[in-house]
PDB file of N, CA and C in Angstrom:
ATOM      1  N   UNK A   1     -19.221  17.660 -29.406  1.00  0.00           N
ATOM      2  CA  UNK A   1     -18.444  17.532 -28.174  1.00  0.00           C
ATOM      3  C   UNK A   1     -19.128  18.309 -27.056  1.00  0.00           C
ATOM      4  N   UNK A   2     -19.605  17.746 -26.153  1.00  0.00           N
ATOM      5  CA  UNK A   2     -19.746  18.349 -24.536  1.00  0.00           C
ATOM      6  C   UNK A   2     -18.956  19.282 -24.449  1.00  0.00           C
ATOM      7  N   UNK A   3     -19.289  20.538 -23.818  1.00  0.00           N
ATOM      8  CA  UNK A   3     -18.278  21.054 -22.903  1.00  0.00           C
ATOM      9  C   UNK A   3     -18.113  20.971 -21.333  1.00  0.00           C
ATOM     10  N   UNK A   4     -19.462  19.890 -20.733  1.00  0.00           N
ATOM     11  CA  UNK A   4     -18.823  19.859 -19.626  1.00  0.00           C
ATOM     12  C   UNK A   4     -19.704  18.429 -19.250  1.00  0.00           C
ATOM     13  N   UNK A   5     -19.340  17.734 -18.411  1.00  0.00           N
ATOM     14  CA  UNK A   5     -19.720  16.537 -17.473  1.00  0.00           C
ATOM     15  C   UNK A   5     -20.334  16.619 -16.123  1.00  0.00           C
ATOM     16  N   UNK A   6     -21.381  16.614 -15.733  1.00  0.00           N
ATOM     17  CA  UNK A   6     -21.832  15.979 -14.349  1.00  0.00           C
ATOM     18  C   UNK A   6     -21.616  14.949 -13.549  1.00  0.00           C
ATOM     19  N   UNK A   7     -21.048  14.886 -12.904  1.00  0.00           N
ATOM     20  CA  UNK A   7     -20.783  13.287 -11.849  1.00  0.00           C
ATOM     21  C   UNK A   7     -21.722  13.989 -10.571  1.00  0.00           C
ATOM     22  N   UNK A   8     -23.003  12.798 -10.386  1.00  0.00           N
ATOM     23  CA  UNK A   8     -23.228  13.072  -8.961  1.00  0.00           C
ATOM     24  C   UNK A   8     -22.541  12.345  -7.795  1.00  0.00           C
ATOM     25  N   UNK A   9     -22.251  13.086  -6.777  1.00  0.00           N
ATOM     26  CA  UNK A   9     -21.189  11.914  -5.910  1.00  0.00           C
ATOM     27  C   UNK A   9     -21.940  11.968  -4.781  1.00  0.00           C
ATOM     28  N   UNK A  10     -22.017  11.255  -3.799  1.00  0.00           N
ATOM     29  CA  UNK A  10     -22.511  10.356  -2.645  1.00  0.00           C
ATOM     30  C   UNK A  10     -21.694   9.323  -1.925  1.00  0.00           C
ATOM     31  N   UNK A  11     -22.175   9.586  -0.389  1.00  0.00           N
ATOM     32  CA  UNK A  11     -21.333   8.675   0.282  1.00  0.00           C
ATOM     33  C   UNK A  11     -21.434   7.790  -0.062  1.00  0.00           C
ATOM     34  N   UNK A  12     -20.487   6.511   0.023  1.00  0.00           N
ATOM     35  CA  UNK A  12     -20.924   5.300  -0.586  1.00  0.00           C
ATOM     36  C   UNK A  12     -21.449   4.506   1.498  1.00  0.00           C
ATOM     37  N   UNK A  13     -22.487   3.771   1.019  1.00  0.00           N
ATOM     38  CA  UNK A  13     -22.999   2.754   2.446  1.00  0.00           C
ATOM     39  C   UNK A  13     -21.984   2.757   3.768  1.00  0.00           C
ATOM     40  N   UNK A  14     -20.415   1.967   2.310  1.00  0.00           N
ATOM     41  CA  UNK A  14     -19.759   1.249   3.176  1.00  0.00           C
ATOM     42  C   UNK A  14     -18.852   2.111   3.678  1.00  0.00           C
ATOM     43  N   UNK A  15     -19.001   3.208   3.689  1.00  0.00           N
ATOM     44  CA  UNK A  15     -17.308   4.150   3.498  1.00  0.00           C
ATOM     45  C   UNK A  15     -16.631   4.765   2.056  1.00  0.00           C
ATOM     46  N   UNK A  16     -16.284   5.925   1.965  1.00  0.00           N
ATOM     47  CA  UNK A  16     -16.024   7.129   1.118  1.00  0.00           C
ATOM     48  C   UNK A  16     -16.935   7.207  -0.040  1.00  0.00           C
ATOM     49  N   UNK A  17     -16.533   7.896  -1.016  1.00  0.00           N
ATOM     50  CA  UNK A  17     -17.351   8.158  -1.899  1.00  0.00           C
ATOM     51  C   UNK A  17     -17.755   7.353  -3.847  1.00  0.00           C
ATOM     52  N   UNK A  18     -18.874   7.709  -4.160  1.00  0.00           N
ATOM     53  CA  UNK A  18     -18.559   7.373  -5.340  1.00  0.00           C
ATOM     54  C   UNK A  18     -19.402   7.698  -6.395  1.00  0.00           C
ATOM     55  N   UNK A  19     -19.285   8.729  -7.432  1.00  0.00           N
ATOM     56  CA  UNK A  19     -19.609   9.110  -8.854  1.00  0.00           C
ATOM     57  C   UNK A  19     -19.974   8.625  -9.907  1.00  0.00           C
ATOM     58  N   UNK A  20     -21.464   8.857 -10.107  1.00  0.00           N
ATOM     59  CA  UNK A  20     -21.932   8.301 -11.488  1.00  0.00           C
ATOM     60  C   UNK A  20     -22.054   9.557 -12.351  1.00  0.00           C
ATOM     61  N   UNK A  21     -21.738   9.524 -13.630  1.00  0.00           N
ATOM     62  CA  UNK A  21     -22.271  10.762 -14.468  1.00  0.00           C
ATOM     63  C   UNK A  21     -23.396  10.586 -15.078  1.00  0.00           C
ATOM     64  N   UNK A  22     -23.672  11.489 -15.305  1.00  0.00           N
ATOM     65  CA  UNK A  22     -25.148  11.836 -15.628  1.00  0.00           C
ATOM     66  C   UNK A  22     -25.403  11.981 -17.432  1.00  0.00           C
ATOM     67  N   UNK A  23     -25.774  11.155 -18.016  1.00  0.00           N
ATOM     68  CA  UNK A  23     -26.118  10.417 -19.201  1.00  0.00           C
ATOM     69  C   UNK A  23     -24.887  10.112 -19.704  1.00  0.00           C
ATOM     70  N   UNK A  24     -24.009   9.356 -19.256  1.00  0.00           N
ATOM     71  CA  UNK A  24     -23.065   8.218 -19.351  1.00  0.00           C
ATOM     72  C   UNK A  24     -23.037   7.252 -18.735  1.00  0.00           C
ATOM     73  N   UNK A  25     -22.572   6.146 -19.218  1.00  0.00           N
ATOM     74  CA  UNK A  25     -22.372   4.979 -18.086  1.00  0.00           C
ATOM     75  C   UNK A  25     -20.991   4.954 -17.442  1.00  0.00           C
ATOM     76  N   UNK A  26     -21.005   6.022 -16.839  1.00  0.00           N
ATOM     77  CA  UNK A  26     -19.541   5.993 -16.013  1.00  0.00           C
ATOM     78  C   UNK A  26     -19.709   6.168 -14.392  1.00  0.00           C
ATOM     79  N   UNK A  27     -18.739   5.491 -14.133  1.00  0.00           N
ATOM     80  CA  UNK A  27     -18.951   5.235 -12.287  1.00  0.00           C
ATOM     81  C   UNK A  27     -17.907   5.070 -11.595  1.00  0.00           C
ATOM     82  N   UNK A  28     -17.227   5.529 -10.574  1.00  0.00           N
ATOM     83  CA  UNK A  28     -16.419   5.360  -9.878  1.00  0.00           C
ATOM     84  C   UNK A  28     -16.544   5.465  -8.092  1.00  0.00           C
ATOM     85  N   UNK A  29     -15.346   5.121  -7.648  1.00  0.00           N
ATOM     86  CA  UNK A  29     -15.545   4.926  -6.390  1.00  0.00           C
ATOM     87  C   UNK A  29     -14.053   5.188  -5.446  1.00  0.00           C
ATOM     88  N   UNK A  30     -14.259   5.546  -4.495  1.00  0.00           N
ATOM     89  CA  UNK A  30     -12.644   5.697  -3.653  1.00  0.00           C
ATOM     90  C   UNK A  30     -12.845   5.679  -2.687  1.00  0.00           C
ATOM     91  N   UNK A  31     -11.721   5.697  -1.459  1.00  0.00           N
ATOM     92  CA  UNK A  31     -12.020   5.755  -0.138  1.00  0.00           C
ATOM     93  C   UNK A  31     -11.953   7.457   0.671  1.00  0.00           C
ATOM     94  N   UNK A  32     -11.223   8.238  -0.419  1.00  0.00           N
ATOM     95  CA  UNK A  32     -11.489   9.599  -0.096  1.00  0.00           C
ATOM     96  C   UNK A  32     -11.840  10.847  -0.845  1.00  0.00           C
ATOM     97  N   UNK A  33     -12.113  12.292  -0.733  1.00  0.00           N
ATOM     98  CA  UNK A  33     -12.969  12.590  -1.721  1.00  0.00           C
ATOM     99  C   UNK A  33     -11.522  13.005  -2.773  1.00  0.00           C
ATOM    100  N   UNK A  34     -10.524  13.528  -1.977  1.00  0.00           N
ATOM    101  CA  UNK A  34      -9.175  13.526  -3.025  1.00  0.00           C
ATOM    102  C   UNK A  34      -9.313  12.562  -4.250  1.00  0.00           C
ATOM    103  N   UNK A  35      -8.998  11.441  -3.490  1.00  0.00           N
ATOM    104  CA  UNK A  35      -9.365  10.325  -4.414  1.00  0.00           C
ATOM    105  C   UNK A  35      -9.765   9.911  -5.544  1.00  0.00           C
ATOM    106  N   UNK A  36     -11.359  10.675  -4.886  1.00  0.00           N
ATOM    107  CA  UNK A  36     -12.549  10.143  -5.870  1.00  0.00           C
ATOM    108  C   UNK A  36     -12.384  11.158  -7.412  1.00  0.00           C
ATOM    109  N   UNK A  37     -11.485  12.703  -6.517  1.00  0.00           N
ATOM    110  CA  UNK A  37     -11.492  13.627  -7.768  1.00  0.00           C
ATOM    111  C   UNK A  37     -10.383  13.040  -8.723  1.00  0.00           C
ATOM    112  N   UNK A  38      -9.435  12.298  -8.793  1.00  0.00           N
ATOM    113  CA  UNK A  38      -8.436  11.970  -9.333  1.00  0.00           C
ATOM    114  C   UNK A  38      -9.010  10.808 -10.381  1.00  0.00           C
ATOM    115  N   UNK A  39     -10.130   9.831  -9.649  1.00  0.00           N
ATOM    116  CA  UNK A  39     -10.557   8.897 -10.212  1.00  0.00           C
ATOM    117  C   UNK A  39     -11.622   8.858 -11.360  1.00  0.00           C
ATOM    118  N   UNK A  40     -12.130  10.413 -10.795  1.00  0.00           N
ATOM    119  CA  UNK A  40     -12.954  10.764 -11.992  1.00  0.00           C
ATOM    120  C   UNK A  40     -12.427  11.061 -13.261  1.00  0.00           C
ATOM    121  N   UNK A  41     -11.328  12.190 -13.235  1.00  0.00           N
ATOM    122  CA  UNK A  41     -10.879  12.250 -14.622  1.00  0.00           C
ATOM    123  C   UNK A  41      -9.923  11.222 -14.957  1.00  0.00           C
ATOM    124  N   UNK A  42      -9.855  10.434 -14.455  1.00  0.00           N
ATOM    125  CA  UNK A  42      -9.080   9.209 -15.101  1.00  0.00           C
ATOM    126  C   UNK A  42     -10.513   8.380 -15.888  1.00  0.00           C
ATOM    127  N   UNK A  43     -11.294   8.514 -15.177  1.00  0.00           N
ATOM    128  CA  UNK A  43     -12.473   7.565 -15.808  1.00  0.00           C
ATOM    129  C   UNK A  43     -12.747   8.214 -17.101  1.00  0.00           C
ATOM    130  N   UNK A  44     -13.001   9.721 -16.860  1.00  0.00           N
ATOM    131  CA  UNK A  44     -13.447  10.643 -17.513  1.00  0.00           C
ATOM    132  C   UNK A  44     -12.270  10.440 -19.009  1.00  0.00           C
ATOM    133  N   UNK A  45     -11.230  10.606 -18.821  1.00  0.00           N
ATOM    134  CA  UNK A  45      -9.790  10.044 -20.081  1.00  0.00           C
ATOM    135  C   UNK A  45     -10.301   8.777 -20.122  1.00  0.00           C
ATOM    136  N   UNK A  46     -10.387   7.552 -19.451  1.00  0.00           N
ATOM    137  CA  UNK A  46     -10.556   6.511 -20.354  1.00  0.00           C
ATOM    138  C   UNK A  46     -11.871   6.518 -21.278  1.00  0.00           C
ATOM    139  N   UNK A  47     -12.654   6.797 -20.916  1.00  0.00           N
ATOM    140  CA  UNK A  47     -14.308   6.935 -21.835  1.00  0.00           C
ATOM    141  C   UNK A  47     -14.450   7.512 -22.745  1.00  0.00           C
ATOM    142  N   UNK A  48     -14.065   8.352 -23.455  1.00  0.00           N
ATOM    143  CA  UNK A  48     -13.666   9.546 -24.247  1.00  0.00           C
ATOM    144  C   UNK A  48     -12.429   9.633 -24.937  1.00  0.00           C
ATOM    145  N   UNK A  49     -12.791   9.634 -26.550  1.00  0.00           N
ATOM    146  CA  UNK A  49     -11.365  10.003 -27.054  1.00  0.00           C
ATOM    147  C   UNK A  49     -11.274  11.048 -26.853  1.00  0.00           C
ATOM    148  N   UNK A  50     -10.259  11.473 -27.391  1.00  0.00           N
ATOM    149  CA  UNK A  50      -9.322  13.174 -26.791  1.00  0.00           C
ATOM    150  C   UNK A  50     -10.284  14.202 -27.588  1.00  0.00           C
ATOM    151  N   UNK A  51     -10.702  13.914 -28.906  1.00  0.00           N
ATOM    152  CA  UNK A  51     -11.667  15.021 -29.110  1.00  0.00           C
ATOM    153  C   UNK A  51     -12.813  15.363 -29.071  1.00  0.00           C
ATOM    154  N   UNK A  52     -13.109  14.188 -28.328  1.00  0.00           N
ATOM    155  CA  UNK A  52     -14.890  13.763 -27.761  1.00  0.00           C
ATOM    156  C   UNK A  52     -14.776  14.418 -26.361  1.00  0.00           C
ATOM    157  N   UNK A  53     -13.421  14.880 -25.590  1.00  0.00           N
ATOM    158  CA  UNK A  53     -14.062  14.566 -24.402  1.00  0.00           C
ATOM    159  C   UNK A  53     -14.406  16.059 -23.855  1.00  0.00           C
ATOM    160  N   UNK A  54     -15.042  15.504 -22.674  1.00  0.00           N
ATOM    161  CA  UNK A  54     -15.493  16.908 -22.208  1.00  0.00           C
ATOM    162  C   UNK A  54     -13.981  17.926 -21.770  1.00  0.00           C
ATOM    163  N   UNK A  55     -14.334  19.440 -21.831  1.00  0.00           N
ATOM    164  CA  UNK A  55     -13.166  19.974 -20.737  1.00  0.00           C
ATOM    165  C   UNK A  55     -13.608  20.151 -19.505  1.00  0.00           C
ATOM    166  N   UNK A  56     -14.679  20.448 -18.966  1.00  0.00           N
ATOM    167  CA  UNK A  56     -15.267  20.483 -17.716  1.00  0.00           C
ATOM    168  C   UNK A  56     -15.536  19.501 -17.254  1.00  0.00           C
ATOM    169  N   UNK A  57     -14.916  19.057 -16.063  1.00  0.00           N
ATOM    170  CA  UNK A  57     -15.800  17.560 -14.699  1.00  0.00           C
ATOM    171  C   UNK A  57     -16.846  18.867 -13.913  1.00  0.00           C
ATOM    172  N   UNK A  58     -17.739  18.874 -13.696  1.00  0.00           N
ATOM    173  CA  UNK A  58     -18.550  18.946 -12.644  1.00  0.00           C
ATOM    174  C   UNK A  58     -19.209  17.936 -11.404  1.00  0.00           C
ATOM    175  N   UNK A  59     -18.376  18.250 -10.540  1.00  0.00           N
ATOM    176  CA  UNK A  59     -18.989  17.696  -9.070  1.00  0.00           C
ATOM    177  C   UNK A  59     -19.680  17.993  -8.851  1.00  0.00           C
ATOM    178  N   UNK A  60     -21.534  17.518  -8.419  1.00  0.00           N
ATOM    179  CA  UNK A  60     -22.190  17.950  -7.640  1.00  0.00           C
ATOM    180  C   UNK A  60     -22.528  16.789  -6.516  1.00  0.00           C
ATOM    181  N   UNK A  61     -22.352  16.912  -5.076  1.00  0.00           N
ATOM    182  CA  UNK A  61     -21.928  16.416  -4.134  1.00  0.00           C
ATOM    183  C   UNK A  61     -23.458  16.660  -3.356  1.00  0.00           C
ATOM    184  N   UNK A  62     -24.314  15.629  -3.575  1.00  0.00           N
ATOM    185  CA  UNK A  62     -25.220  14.756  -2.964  1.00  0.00           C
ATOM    186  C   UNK A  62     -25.486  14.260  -1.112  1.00  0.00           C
ATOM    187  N   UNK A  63     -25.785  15.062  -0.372  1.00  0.00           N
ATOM    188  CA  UNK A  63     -26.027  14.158   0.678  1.00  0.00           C
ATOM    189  C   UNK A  63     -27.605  14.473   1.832  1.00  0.00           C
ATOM    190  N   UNK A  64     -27.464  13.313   2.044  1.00  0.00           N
ATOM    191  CA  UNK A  64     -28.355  13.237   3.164  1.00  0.00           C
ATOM    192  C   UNK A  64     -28.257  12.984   4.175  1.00  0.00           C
ATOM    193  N   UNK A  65     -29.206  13.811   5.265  1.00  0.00           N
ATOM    194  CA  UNK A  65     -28.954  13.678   6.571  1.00  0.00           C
ATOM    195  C   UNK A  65     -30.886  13.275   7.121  1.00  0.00           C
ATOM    196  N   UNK A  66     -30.875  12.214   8.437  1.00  0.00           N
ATOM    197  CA  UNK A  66     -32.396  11.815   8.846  1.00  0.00           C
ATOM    198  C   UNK A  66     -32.325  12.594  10.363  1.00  0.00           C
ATOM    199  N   UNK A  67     -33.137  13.558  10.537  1.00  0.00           N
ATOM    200  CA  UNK A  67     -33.629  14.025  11.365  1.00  0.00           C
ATOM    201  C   UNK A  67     -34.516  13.819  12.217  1.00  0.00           C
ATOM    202  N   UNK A  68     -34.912  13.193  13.440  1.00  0.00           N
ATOM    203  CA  UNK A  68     -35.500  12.798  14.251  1.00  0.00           C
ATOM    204  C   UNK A  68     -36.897  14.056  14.439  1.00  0.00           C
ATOM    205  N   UNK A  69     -38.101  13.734  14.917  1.00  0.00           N
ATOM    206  CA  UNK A  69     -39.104  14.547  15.149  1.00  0.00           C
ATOM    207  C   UNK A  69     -39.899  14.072  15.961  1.00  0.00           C
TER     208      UNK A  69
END
């Protein structure tokens, strides 16, 4: 059993955010970051039986900005 999970999150193109974890195939998406945290451990409970799953979500929150020169 894991004790903890990585989701990297990023704006999504179109508007708010959305979380892939990091060596799982899990992914989610929302329109706010509240949201997105609610949507994760729901993803995070469906993927995982109860004694597989991780106790830690870790957010690490991804962004970029283009700077003119």
């Amino acid at each position: 059993m894991e004790k903890e999970i990585i989701f990297v999150v990023e704006e999504a193109p179109e508007g708010g955010y959305q979380a892939r974890a990091l060596g799982y195939s899990i992914f989610t998406e929302a329109e706010s970051f509240e949201e997105l945290k609610k949507m994760v451990q729901d993803a995070v409970v469906c993927h995982f039986d109860e004694k597989d799953r991780p106790k830690v979500v870790r957010l690490h929150m991804v962004t970029e900005e283009l700077l003119a020169v």
